[in-house]
Protein backbone atom coordinates (compact mmCIF):
# COMPACT_ATOMS: atom_id res chain seq x y z
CA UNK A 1 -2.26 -9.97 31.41
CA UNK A 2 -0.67 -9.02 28.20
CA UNK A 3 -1.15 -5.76 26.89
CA UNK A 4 -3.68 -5.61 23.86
CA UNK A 5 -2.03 -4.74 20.30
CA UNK A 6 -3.61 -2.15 18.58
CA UNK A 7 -3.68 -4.16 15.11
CA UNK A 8 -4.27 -7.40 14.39
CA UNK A 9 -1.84 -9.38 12.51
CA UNK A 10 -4.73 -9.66 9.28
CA UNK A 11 -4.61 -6.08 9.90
CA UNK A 12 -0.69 -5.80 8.96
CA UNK A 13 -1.21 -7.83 6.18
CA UNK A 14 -4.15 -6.15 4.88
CA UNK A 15 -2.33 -2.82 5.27
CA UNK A 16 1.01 -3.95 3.64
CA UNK A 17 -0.92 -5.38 1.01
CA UNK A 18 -3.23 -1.87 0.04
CA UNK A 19 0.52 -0.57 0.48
CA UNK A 20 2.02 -2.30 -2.18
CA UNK A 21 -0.49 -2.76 -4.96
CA UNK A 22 -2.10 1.06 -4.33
CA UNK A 23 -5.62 -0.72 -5.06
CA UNK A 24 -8.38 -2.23 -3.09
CA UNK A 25 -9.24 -4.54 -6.16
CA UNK A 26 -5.48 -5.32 -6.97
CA UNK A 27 -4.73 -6.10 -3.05
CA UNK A 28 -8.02 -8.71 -2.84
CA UNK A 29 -7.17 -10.00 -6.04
CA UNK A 30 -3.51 -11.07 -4.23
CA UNK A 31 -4.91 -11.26 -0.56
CA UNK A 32 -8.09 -13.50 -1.99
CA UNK A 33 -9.82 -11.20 0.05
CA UNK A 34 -13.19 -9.09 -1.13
CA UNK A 35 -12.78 -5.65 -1.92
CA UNK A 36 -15.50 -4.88 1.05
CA UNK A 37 -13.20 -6.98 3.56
CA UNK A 38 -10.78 -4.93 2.68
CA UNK A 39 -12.41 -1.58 3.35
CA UNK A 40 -13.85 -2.98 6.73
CA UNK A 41 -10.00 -4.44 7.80
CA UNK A 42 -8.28 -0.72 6.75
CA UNK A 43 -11.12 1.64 8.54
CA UNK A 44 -10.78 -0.74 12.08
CA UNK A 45 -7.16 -0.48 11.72
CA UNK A 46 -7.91 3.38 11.33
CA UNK A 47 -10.35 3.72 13.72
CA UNK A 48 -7.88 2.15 16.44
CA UNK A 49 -4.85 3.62 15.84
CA UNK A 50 -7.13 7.37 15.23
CA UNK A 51 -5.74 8.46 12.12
CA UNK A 52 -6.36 7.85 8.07
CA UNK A 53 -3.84 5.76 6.57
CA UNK A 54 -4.70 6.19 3.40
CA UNK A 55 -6.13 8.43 0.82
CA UNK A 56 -7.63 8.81 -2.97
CA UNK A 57 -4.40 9.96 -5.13
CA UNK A 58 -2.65 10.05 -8.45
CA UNK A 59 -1.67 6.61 -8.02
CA UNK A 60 -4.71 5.36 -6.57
CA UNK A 61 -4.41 4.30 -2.75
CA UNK A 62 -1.79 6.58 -1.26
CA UNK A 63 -0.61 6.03 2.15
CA UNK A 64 -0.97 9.26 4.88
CA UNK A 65 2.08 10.79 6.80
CA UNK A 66 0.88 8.35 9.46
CA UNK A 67 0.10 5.54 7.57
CA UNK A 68 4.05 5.71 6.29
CA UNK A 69 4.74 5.01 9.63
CA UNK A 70 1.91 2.33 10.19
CA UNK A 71 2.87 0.77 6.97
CA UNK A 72 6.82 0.20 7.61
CA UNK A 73 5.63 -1.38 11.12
CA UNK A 74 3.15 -3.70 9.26
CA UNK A 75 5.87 -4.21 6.60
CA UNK A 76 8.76 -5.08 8.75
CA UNK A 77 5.91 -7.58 10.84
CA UNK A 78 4.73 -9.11 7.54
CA UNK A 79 8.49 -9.62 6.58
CA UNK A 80 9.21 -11.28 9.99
CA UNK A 81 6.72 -13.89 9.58
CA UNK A 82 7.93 -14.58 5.93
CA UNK A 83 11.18 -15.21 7.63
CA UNK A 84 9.70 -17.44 10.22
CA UNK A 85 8.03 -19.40 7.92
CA UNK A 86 11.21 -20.28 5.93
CA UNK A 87 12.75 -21.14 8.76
CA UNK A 88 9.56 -23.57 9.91
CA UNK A 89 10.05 -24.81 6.56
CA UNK A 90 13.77 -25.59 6.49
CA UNK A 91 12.49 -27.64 9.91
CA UNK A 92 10.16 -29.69 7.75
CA UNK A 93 7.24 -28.22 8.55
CA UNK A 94 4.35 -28.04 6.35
CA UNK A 95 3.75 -24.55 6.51
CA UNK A 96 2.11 -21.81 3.99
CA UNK A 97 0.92 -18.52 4.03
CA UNK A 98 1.71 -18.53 7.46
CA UNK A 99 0.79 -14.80 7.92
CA UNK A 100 -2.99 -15.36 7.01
CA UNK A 101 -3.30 -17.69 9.62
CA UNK A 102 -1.30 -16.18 12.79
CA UNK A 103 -3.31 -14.34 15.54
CA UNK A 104 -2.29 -12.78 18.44
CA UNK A 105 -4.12 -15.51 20.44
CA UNK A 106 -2.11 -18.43 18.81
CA UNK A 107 0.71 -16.82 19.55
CA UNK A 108 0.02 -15.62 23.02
CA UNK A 109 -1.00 -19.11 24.00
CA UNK A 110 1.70 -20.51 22.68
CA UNK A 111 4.16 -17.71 24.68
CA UNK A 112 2.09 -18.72 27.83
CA UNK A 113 2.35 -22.43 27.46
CA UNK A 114 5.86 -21.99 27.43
CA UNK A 115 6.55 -19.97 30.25
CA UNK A 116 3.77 -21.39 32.52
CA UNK A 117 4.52 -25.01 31.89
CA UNK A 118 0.77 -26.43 31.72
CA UNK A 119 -2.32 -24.90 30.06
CA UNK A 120 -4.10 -24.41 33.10
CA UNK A 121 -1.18 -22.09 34.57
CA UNK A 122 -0.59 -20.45 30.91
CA UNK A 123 -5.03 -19.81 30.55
CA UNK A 124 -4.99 -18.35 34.39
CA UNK A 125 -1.87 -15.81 32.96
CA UNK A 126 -3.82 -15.10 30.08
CA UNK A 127 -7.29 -14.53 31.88
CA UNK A 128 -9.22 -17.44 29.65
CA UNK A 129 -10.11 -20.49 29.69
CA UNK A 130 -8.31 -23.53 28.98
CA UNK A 131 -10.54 -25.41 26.14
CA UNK A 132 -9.73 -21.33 24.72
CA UNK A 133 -5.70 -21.83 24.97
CA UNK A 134 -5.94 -24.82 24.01
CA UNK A 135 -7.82 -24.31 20.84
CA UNK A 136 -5.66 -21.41 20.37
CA UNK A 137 -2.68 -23.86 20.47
CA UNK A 138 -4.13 -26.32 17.87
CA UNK A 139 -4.56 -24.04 15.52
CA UNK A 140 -1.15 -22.92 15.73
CA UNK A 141 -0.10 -26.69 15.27
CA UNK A 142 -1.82 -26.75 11.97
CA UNK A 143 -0.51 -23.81 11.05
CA UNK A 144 2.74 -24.58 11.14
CA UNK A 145 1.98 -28.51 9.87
CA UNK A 146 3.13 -30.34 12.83
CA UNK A 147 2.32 -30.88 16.76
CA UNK A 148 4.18 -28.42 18.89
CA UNK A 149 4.46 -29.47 22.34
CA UNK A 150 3.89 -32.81 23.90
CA UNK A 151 2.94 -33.70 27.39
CA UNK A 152 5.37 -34.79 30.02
CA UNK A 153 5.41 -35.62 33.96
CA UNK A 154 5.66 -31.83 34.42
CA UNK A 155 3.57 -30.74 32.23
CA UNK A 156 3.79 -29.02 28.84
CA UNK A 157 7.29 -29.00 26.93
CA UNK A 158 7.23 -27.36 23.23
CA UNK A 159 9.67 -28.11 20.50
CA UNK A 160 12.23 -25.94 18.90
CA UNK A 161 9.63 -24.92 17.07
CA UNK A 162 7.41 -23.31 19.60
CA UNK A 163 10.99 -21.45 20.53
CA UNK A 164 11.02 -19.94 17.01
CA UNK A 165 7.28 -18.47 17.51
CA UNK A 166 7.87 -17.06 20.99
CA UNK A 167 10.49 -15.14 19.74
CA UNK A 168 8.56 -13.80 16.33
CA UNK A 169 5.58 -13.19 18.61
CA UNK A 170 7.92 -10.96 20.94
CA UNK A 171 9.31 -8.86 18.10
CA UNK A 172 6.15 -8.44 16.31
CA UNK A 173 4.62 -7.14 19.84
CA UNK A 174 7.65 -4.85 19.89
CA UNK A 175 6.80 -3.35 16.56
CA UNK A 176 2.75 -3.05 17.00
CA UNK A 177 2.81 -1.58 20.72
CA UNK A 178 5.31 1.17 19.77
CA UNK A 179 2.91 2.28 16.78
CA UNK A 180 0.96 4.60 19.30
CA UNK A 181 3.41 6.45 20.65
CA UNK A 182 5.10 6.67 17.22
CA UNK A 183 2.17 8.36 15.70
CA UNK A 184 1.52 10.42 18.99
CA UNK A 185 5.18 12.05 18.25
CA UNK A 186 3.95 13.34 15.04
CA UNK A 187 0.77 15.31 16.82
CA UNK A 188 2.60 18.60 17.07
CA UNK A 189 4.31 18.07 13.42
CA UNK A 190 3.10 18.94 9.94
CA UNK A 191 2.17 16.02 8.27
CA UNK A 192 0.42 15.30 5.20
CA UNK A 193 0.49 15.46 1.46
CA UNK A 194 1.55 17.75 -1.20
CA UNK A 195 0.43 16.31 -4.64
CA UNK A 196 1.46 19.06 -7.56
CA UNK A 197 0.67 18.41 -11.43
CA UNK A 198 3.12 19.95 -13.57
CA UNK A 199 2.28 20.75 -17.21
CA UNK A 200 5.34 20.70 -19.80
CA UNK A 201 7.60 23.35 -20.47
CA UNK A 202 6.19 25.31 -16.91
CA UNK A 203 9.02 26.14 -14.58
CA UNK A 204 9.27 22.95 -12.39
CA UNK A 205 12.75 24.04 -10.95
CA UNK A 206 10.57 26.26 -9.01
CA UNK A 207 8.61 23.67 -7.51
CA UNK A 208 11.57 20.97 -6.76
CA UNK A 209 13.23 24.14 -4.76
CA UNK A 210 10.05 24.06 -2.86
CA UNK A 211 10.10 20.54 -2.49
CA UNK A 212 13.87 20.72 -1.05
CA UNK A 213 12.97 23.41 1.26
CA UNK A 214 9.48 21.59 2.46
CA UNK A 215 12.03 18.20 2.86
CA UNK A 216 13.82 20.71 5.10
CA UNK A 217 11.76 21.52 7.41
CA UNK A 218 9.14 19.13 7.27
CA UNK A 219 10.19 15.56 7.61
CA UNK A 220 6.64 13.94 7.70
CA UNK A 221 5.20 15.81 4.72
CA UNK A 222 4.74 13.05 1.57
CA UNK A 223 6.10 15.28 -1.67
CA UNK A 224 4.70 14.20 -5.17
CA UNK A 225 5.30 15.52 -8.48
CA UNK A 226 3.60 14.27 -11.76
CA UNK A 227 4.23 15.30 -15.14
CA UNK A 228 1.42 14.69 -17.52
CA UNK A 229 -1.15 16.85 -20.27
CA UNK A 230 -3.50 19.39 -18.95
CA UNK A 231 -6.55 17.29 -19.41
CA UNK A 232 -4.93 14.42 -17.12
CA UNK A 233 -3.89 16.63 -14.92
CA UNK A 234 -6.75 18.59 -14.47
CA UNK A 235 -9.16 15.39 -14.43
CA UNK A 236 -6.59 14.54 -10.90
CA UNK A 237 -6.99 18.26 -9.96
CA UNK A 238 -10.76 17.95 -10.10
CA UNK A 239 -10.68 14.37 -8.63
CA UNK A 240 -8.89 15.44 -5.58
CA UNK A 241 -5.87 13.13 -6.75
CA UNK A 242 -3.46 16.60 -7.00
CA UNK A 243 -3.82 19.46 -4.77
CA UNK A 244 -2.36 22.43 -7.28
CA UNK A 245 -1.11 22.20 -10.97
CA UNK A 246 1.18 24.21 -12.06
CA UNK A 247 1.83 25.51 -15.84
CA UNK A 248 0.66 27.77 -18.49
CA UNK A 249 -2.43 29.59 -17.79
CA UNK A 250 -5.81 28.60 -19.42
CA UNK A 251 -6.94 32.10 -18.49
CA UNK A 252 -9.82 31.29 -17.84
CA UNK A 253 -9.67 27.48 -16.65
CA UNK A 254 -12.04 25.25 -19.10
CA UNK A 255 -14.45 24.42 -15.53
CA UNK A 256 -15.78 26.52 -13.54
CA UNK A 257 -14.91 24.99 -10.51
CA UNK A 258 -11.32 25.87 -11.12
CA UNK A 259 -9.39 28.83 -10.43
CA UNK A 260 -5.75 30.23 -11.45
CA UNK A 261 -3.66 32.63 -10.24
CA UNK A 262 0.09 33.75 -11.74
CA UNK A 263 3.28 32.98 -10.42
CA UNK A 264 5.65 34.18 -12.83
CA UNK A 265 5.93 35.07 -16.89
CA UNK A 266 7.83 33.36 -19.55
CA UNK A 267 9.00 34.53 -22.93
CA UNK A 268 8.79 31.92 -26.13
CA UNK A 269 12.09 31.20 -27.46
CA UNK A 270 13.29 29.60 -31.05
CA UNK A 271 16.20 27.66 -29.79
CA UNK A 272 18.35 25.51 -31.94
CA UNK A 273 21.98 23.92 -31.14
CA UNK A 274 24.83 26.32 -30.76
CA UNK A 275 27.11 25.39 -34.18
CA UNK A 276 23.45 25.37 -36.61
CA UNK A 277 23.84 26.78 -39.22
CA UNK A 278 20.68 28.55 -38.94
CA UNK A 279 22.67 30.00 -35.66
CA UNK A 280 25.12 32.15 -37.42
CA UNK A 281 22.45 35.07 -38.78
CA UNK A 282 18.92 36.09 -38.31
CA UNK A 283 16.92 33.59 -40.47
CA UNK A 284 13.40 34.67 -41.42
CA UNK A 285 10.08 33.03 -40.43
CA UNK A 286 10.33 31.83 -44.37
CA UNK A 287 13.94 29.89 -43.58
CA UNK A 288 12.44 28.55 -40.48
CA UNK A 289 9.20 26.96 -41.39
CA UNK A 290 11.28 24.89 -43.87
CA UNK A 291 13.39 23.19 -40.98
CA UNK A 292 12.03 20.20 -38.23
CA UNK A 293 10.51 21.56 -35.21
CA UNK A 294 10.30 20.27 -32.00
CA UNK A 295 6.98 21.56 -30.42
CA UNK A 296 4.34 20.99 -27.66
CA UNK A 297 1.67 18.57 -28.76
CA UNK A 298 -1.60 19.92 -30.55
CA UNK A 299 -4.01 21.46 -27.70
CA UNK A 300 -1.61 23.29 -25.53
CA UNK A 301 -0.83 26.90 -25.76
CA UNK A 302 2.64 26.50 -27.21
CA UNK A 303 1.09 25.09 -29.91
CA UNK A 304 -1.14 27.14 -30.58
CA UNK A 305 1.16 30.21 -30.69
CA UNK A 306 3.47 28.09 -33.23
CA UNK A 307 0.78 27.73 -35.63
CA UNK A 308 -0.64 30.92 -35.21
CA UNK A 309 2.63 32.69 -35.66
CA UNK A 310 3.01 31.07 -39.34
CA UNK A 311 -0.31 31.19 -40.11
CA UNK A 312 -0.51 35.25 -39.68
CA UNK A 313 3.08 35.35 -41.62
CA UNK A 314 1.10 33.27 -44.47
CA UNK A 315 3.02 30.62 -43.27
CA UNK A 316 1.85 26.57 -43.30
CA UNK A 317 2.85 24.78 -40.24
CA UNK A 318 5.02 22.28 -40.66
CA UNK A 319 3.04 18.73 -41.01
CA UNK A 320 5.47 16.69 -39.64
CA UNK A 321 7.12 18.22 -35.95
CA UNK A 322 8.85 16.29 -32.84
CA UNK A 323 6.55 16.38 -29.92
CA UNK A 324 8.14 16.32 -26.33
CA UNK A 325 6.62 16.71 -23.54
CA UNK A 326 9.58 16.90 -20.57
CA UNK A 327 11.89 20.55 -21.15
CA UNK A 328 15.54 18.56 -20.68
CA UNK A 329 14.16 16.38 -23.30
CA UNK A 330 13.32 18.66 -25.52
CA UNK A 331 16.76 20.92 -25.50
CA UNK A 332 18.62 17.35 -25.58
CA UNK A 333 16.68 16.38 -28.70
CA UNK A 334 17.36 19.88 -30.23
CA UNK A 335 21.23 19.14 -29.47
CA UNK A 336 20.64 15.64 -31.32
CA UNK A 337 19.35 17.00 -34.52
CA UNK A 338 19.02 19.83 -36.47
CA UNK A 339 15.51 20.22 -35.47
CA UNK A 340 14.57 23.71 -34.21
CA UNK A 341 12.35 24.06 -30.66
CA UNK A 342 9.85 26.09 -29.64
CA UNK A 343 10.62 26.62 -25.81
CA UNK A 344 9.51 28.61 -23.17
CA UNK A 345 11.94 30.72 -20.96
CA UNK A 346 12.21 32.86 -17.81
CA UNK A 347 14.58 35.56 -17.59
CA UNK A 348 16.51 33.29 -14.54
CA UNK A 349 16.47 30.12 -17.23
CA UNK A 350 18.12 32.53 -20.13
CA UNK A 351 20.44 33.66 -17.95
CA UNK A 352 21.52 29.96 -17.28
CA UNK A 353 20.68 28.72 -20.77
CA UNK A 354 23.70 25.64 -21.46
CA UNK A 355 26.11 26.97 -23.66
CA UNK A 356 25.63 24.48 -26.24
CA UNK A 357 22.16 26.12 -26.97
CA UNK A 358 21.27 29.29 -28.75
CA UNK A 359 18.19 31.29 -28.70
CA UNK A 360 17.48 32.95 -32.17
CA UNK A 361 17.42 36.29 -32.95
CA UNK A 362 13.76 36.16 -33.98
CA UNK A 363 11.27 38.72 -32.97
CA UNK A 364 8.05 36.64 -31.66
CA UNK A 365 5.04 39.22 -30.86
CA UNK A 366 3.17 38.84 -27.68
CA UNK A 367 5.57 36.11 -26.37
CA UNK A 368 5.03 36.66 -22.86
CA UNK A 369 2.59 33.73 -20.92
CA UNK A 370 2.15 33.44 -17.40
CA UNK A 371 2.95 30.61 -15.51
CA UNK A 372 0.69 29.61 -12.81
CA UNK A 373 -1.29 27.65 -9.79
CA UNK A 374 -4.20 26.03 -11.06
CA UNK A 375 -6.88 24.85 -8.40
CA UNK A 376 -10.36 23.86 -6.86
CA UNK A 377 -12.66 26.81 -6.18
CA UNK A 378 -13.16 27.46 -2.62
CA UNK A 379 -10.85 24.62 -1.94
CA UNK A 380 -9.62 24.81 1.82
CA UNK A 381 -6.43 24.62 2.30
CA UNK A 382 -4.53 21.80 4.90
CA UNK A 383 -1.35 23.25 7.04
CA UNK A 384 1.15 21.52 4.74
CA UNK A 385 -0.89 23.21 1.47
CA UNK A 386 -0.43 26.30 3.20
CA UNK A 387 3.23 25.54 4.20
CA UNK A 388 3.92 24.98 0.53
CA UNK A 389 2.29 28.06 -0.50
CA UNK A 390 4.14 30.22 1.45
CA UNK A 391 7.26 28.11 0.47
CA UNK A 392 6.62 29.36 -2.91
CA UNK A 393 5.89 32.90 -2.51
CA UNK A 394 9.35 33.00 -0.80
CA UNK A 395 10.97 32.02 -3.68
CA UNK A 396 10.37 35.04 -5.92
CA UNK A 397 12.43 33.79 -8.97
CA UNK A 398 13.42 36.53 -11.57
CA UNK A 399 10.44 37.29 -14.05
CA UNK A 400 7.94 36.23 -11.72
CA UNK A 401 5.06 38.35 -11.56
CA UNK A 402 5.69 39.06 -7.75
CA UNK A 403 4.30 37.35 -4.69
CA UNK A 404 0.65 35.29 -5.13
CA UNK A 405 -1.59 37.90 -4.12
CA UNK A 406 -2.73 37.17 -0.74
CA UNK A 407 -6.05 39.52 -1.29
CA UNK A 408 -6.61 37.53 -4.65
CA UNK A 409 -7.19 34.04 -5.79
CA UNK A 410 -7.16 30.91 -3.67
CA UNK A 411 -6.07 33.50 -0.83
CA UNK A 412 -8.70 36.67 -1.45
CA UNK A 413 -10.34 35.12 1.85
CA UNK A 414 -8.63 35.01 4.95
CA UNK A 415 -11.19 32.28 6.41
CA UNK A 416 -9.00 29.89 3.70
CA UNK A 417 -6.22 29.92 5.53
CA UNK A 418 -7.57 28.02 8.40
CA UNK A 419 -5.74 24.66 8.10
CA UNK A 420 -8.00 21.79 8.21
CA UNK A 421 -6.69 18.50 10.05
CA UNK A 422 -3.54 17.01 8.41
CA UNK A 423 -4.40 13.90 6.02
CA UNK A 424 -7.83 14.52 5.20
């Protein structure tokens, strides 16, 4: 007797298909498949294999740590039959969608058939009956468009054709019986998701020298970054779509179920190309608010200190600025133009500013903002959130406000710290 596969080949298509399209709605849409179908097919395929492949994120349906794995075994199945159908094809047979119809039994039968000579010999190896194996075999048949073995003296003799299956159904029982002890490898591992928002202007070279340090170490942890506005991100944040963003401080966060906590300050900066000729002196406010500006858009807290610094000098903001919301694009656009930008630096990123940049010798009053984590209240923390947390804190970059208190924030009680289950 055969050993049983954990998935079903509808289950590798369903689960290369969620893959793919990152929707239950796009998938069945595709699949011609209801959206409920769907959600029954995934939670048996989880339920067998005993771990969630996928979850709600940024993107919509993102796969788990394990269901990475799951999904490049379903993929590379789902591309085998594709390959064995061109092949029927070439043949002349009348074959389509080939992977909706396969099953394990068709293909078992057809395997037994094969090696046992006769139906009755190939239903006794398989423990059924023979109307069962022979059903199983029809259906195969029209599957593929075309009769596949044909009776002789001795018994049952298939065609090249039934050679081609065997062979497909051996590989694809390679790749679904190794799936168990694949995932069972990744038991003592971290696994899981980090998901981090990050606001413009914030300092994300922080949080990709995290993400090169978690790569590191970690090899089964899923790393995502996404740039957006506060209000998107935040709407994720809340959603359970991002785990932490990370920017300028709301101080305090517009919901209450949100909490912040400082990483590290930055200084606002009037920054304009190297050879400007604004470059050469110390222009006033005056000089300035007569020249393009490339700003943050209206709403964030860059913005607000740009108008509010003119406004107290007596000073109309400028009606018509350049808003960008990605740093490199911003200094890149300042080196385009004669525009004038309104950045945000630490002390490490003025030390390194590019040397075809200057920062003006203005004097900008309370400058200083905190950069920060923003994130559920009382949200408990996974192994790999905590892994990423403590990647941070070892970073320490110069002007950072220190370590994230451990006694304060998302950290003030120890009882957060216990991990809960990877991918949940």
């Amino acid at each position: 007797m055969k050993k049983t596969p954990p998935l079903t080949i509808r289950h590798a298509r369903i689960i290369d298909g969620v893959a793919a399209h990152a929707s239950l709605a796009r998938t069945g849409e595709r699949l011609n498949v209801s959206q409920s179908s769907l959600s029954r097919a995934v939670a048996e395929a989880e339920q067998a294999l005993g771990h969630t492949l996928f979850q709600r994120g940024w993107t919509g349906m993102e796969p788990t740590s394990h269901g990475e794995v799951v999904i490049a075994h379903c993929r590379r199945m789902i591309a085998r039959i594709e390959e064995a159908q061109e092949r029927l094809s070439a043949r002349g047979g009348k074959v389509r969608n080939l992977a909706h119809h396969l099953g394990w039994d068709m293909l078992a039968a057809a395997d037994a058939v094969r090696t046992a000579g006769s139906v009755s010999a190939a239903a006794s190896y398989l423990g059924q009956s023979q109307p069962n194996v022979s059903r199983a075999i029809a259906r195969l048949s029209s599957a593929v468009g075309r009769q596949l073995f044909h009776r002789t003296r001795t018994g049952m003799e298939g065609n090249d054709d039934v050679g081609l299956l065997c062979a497909l159904y051996k590989s694809l029982m390679q790749d679904v019986l190794a799936l168990p002890t694949r995932l069972a490898v990744m038991t003592g591992e971290v696994t899981g998701r980090i998901s981090i928002g990050l606001l413009p202007f914030s300092e994300q070279a922080m949080v990709m020298q995290a993400f090169g340090a978690m790569l590191r170490r970690y090899r089964h942890v899923r790393l995502q970054a996404v740039t957006g506005g506060y209000p998107a991100l935040i709407d994720g944040l809340r959603q359970n779509e991002l785990d932490f963003v990370i920017g300028p401080l709301r101080k305090p966060p517009p919901y209450d179920a949100l909490e912040e906590t400082p990483l590290l300050r930055e200084s606002y900066a009037m920054v304009t190309r190297a050879d400007h000729p604004l470059a050469k002196g110390r222009p006033t406010l005056e000089q300035l608010a007569r020249e393009n500006w490339i700003v943050a858009p209206h709403g964030t807290p860059t913005r607000r200190y740009f108008e509010e610094l003119l406004i107290r000098h007596g000073l109309t903001p400028p009606a018509q600025t350049c808003e960008i919301v990605t740093f490199s694009l911003a200094e890149q656009m300042i080196l385009s133009s004669d525009a004038i930008g309104l950045l945000t630096y630490s002390k490490r990123k003025r030390a390194s500013l590019r040397k075809d940049l200057k920062i003006l010798p203005v004097d900008l009053l309370d400058s200083e903002r905190e950069i920060g984590l923003t994130f559920r209240k009382n949200q408990p923390l996974t192994v790999v959130q905590t892994k990423f947390i403590e990647i941070l804190m070892e970073a320490e970059p110069n002007g950072s406000t220190g370590q994230i208190p451990i006694q304060q924030g998302v950290f003030r009680d120890p009882h957060r710290l216990r991990a809960r289950p990877p991918d949940t």
